[in-house]
Protein backbone atom coordinates (compact mmCIF):
# COMPACT_ATOMS: atom_id res chain seq x y z
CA UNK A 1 80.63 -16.49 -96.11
CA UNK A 2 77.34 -14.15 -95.51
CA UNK A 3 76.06 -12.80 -92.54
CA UNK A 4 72.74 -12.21 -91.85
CA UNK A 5 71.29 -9.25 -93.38
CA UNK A 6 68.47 -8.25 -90.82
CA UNK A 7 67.17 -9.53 -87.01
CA UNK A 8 64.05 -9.12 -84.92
CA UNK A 9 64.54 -10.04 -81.53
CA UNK A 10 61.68 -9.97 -78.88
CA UNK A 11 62.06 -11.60 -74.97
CA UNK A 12 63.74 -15.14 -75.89
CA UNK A 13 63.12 -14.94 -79.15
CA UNK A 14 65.53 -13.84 -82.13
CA UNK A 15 64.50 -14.27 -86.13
CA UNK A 16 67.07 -13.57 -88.65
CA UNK A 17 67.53 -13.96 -92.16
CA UNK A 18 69.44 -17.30 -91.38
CA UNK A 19 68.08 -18.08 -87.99
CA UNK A 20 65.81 -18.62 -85.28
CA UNK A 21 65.85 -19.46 -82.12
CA UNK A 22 64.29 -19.35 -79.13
CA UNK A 23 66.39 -18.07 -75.55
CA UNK A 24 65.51 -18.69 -72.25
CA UNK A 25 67.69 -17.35 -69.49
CA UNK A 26 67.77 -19.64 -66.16
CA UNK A 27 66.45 -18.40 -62.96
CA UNK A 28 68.73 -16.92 -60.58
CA UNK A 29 69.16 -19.10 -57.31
CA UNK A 30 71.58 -16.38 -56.00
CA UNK A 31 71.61 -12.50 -55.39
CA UNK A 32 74.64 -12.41 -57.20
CA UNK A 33 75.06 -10.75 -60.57
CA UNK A 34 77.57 -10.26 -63.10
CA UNK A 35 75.81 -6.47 -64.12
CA UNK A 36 73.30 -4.75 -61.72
CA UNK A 37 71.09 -3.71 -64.23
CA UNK A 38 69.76 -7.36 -65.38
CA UNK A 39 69.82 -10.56 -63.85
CA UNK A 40 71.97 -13.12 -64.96
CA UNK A 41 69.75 -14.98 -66.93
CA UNK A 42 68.36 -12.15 -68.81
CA UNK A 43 71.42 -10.92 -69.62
CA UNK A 44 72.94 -14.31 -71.10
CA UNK A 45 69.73 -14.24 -72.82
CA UNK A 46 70.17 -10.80 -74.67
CA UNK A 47 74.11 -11.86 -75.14
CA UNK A 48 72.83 -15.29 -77.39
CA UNK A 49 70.72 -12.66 -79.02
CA UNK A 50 73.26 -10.29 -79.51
CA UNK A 51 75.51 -13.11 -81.41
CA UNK A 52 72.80 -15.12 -82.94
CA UNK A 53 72.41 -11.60 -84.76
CA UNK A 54 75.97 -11.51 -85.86
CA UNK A 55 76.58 -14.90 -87.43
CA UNK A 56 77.56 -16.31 -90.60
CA UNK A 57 75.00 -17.95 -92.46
CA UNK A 58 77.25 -20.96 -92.64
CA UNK A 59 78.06 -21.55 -89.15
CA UNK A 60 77.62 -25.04 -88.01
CA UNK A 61 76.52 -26.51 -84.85
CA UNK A 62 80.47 -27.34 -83.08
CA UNK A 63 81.45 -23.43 -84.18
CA UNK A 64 78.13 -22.04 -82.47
CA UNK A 65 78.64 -23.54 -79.46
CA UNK A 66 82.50 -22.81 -78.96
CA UNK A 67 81.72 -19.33 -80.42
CA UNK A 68 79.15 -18.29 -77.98
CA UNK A 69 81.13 -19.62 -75.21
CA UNK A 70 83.54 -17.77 -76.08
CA UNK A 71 81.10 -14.26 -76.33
CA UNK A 72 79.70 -15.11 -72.53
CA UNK A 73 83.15 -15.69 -71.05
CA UNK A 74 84.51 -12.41 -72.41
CA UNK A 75 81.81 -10.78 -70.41
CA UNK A 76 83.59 -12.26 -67.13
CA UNK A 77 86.69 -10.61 -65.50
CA UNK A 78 89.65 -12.55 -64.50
CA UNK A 79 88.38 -12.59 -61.04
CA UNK A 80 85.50 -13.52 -61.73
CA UNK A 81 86.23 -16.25 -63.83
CA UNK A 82 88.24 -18.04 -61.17
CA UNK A 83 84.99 -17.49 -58.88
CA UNK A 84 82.56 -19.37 -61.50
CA UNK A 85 84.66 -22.26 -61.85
CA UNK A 86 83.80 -23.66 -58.41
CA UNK A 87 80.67 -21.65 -58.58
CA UNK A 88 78.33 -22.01 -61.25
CA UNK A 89 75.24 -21.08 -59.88
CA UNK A 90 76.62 -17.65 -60.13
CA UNK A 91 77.01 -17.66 -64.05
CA UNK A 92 75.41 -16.08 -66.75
CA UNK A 93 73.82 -19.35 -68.09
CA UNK A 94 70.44 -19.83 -70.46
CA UNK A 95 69.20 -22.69 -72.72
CA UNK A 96 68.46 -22.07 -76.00
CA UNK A 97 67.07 -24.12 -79.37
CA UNK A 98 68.43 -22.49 -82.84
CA UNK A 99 67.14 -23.25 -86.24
CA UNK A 100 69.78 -22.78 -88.68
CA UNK A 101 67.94 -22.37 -92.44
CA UNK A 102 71.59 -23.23 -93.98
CA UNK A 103 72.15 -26.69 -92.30
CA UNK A 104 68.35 -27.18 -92.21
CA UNK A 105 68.92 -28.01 -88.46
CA UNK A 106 67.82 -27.70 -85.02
CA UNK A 107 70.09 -27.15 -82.51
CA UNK A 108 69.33 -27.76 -78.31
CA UNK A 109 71.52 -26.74 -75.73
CA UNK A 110 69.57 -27.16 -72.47
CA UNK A 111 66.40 -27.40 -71.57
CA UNK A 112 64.06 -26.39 -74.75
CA UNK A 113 61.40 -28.15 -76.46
CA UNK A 114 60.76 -28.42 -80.33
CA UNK A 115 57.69 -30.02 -82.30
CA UNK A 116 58.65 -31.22 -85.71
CA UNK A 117 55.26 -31.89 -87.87
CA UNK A 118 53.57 -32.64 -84.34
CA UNK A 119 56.16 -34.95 -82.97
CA UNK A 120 58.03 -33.61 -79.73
CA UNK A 121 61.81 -33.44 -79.07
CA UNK A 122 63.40 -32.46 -75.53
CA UNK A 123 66.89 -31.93 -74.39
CA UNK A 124 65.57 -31.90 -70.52
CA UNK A 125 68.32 -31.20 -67.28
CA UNK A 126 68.62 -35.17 -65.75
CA UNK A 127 68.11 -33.66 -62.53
CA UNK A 128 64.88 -31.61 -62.59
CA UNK A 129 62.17 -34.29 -62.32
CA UNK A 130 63.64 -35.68 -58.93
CA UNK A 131 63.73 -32.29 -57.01
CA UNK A 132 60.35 -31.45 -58.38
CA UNK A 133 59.43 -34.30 -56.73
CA UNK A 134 60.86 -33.68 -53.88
CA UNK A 135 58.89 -30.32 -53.83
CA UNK A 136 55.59 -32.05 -54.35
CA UNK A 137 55.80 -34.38 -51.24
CA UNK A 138 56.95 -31.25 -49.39
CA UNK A 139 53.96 -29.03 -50.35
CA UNK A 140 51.60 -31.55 -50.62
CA UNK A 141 52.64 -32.89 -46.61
CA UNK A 142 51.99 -28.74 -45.69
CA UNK A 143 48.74 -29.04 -47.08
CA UNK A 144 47.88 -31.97 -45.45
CA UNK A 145 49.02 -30.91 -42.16
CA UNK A 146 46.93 -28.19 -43.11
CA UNK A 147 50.05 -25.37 -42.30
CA UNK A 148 49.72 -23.89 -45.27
CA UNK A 149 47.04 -23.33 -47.78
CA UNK A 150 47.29 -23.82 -51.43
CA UNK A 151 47.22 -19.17 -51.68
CA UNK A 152 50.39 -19.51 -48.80
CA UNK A 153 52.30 -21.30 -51.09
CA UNK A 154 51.53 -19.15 -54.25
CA UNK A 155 52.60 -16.03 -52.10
CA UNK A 156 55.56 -18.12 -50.62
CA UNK A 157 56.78 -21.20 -52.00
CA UNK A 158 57.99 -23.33 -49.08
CA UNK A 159 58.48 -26.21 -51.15
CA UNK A 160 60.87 -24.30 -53.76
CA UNK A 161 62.57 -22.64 -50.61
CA UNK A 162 63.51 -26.27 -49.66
CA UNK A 163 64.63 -27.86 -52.78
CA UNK A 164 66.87 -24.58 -53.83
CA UNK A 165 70.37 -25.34 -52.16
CA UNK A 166 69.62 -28.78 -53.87
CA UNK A 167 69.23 -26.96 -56.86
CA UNK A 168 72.58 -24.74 -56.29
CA UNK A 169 74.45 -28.67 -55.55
CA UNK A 170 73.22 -30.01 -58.86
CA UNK A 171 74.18 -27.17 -60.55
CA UNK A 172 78.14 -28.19 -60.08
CA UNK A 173 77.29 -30.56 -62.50
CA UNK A 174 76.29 -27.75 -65.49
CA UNK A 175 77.88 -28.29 -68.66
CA UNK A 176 79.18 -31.86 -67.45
CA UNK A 177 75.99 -34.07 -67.15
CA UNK A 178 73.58 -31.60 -68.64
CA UNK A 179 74.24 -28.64 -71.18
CA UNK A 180 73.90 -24.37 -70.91
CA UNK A 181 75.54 -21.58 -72.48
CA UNK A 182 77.25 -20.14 -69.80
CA UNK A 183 80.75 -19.10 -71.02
CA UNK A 184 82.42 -22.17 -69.79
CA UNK A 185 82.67 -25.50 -73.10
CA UNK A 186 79.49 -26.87 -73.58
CA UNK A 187 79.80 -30.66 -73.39
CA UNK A 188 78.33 -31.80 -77.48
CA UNK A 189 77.74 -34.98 -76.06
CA UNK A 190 74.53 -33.46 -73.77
CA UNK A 191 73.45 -31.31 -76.98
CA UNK A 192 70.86 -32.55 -79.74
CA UNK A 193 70.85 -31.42 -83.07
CA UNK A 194 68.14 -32.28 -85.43
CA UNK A 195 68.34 -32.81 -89.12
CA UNK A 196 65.37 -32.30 -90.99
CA UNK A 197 64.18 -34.22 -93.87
CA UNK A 198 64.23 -32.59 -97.09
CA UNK A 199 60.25 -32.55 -97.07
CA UNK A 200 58.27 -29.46 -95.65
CA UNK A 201 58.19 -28.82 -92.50
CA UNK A 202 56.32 -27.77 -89.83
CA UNK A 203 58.45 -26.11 -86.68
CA UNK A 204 57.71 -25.20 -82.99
CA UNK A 205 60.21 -24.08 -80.91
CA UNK A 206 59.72 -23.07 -77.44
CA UNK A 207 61.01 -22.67 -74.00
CA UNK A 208 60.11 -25.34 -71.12
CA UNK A 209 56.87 -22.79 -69.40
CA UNK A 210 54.72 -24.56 -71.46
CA UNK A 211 54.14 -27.50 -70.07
CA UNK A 212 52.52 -29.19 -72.88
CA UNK A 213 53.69 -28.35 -76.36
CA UNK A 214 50.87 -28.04 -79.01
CA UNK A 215 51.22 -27.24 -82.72
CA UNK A 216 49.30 -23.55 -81.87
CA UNK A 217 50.13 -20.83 -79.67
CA UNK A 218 46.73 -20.56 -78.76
CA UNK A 219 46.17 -24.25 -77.95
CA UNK A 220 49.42 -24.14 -76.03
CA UNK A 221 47.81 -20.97 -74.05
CA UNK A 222 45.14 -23.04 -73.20
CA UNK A 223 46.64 -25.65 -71.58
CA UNK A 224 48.96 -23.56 -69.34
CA UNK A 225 45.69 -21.58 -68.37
CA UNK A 226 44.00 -25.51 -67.99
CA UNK A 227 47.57 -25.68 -65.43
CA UNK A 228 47.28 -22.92 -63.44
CA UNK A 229 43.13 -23.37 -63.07
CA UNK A 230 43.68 -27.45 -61.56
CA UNK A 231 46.93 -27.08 -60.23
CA UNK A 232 48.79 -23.90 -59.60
CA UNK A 233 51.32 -25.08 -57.53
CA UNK A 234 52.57 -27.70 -59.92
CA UNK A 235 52.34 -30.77 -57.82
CA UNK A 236 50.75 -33.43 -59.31
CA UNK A 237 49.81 -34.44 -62.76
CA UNK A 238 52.46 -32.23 -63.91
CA UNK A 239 55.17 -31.34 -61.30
CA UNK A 240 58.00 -28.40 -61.42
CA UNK A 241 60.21 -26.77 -59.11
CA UNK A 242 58.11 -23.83 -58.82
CA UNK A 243 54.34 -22.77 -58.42
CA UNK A 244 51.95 -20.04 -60.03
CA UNK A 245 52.64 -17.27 -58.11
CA UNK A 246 49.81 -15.20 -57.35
CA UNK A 247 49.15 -12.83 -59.78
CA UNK A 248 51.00 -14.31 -62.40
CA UNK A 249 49.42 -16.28 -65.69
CA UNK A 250 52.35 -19.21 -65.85
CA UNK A 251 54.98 -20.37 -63.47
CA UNK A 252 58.07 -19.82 -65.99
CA UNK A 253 58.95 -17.33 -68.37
CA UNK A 254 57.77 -18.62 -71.79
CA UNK A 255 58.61 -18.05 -75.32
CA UNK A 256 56.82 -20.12 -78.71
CA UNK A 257 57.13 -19.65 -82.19
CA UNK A 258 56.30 -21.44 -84.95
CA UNK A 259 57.24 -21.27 -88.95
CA UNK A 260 57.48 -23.63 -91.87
CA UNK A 261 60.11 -24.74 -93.68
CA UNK A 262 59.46 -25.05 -97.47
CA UNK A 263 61.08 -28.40 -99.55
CA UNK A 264 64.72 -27.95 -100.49
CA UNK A 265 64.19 -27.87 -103.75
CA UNK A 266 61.82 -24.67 -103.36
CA UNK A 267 65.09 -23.07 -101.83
CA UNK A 268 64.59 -23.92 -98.45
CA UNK A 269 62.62 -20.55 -97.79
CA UNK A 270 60.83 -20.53 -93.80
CA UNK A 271 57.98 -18.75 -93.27
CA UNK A 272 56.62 -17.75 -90.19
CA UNK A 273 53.50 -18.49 -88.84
């Protein structure tokens, strides 16, 4: 049983020898945190990373996910464990989508996005398309009413303001209707894993800030920048449960990369793009 033998991890994104995989931490919808020095998405994020790093070459899907819910929940003290059953929203919890060069799989646990030779695969939350709706009417009613203007809302998102206890409600349903890591058992049922042919392929995996998918980084770019030009609040052709804010260049953090993976019988070697 190897390891791997070398990782390069940037924000939400770790390559190994064996692996990669893209990490995105949730955003916090409390003040709470589990260390003051990063919130608690960020740091389930660097934790993935941290055992993603770490693993056996050989490790399949089932062992990944009971082994890094195992890693988050030794992060938690007693007391605190007790506190995250009933409150979840608390929790050091992230999505993430791992490509394991071994099993010549993809892996999704949450809300992550993947293109396989241009064709797209999602693993979304059941829950996030109604209360961005929700948002939508509500900013779209201010605007109307003309209360607030479309810069108000980028400095001060009303309509996120309203939908978050909503969002705190729904979240008593993580890791039973929807998957996360978050150090409590991740449900297999609300995973995906992928298996890929034994043909080349060609890979994109990404976070959900982008909210169209393309085969390029740059043609990706393009339409988030397309996004935030038409619509920066995120309210009608394509709705989420939070706007532009001013200043910023996308609404969610965002992480893409892309790579190849060679025929089998080349040695399944991935190269990155």
């Amino acid at each position: 049983m190897s390891k791997s033998q070398t990782a390069e991890a940037e924000d939400g994104i770790i390559i190994t020898d064996d692996f990669i995989a893209v990490i995105d931490g949730s955003t916090s919808k409390t003040a709470n945190r589990i260390v003051p020095q990063h919130t608690n998405g960020r740091y389930c994020m660097l934790l993935i990373c941290e055992y993603i790093g770490s693993m056996a070459a050989d490790i399949n899907f089932n062992d990944f996910c009971s082994g890094i819910t195992l890693y988050i929940n030794n992060v938690y003290g007693n007391d605190t464990k007790q506190r995250l059953v009933t409150h979840p929203e608390e929790r050091l919890t992230a999505s993430c989508i791992v490509f394991s060069r071994q099993k010549r799989e993809i892996w999704m646990i949450g809300d992550c996005q993947c293109l396989i030779d241009g064709v797209l695969f999602e693993n979304p939350k059941p829950y996030e398309n109604i209360l961005a709706g929700r948002r939508a009417e509500i900013i779209h009613k201010a605007l109307n009413d003309k209360t607030h203007t479309i810069d108000d809302i980028r400095s001060n998102d009303i309509g996120r303001q309203a939908i978050i206890p909503e969002m705190i409600k729904t979240m008593q349903e993580q890791n039973k209707t929807y998957s996360v890591v978050d150090g409590f058992p991740i449900p297999m049922s609300k995973t995906r894993k992928i298996s890929l042919t034994g043909n080349e392929n060609l890979i994109v995996l990404a976070s959900d800030g982008y909210p169209v998918l393309c085969p390029t980084l740059s043609q990706s770019e393009a339409v988030l920048a397309k996004q935030l030009t038409e619509d920066p609040l995120n309210i009608n052709t394509f709705k989420a449960t939070k706007a532009f804010i001013a200043g910023n260049n996308s609404f969610d953090d965002r992480a893409y990369v892309s790579f190849r993976v060679k025929p089998y019988t080349q040695g399944d070697v991935t190269t990155a793009l």
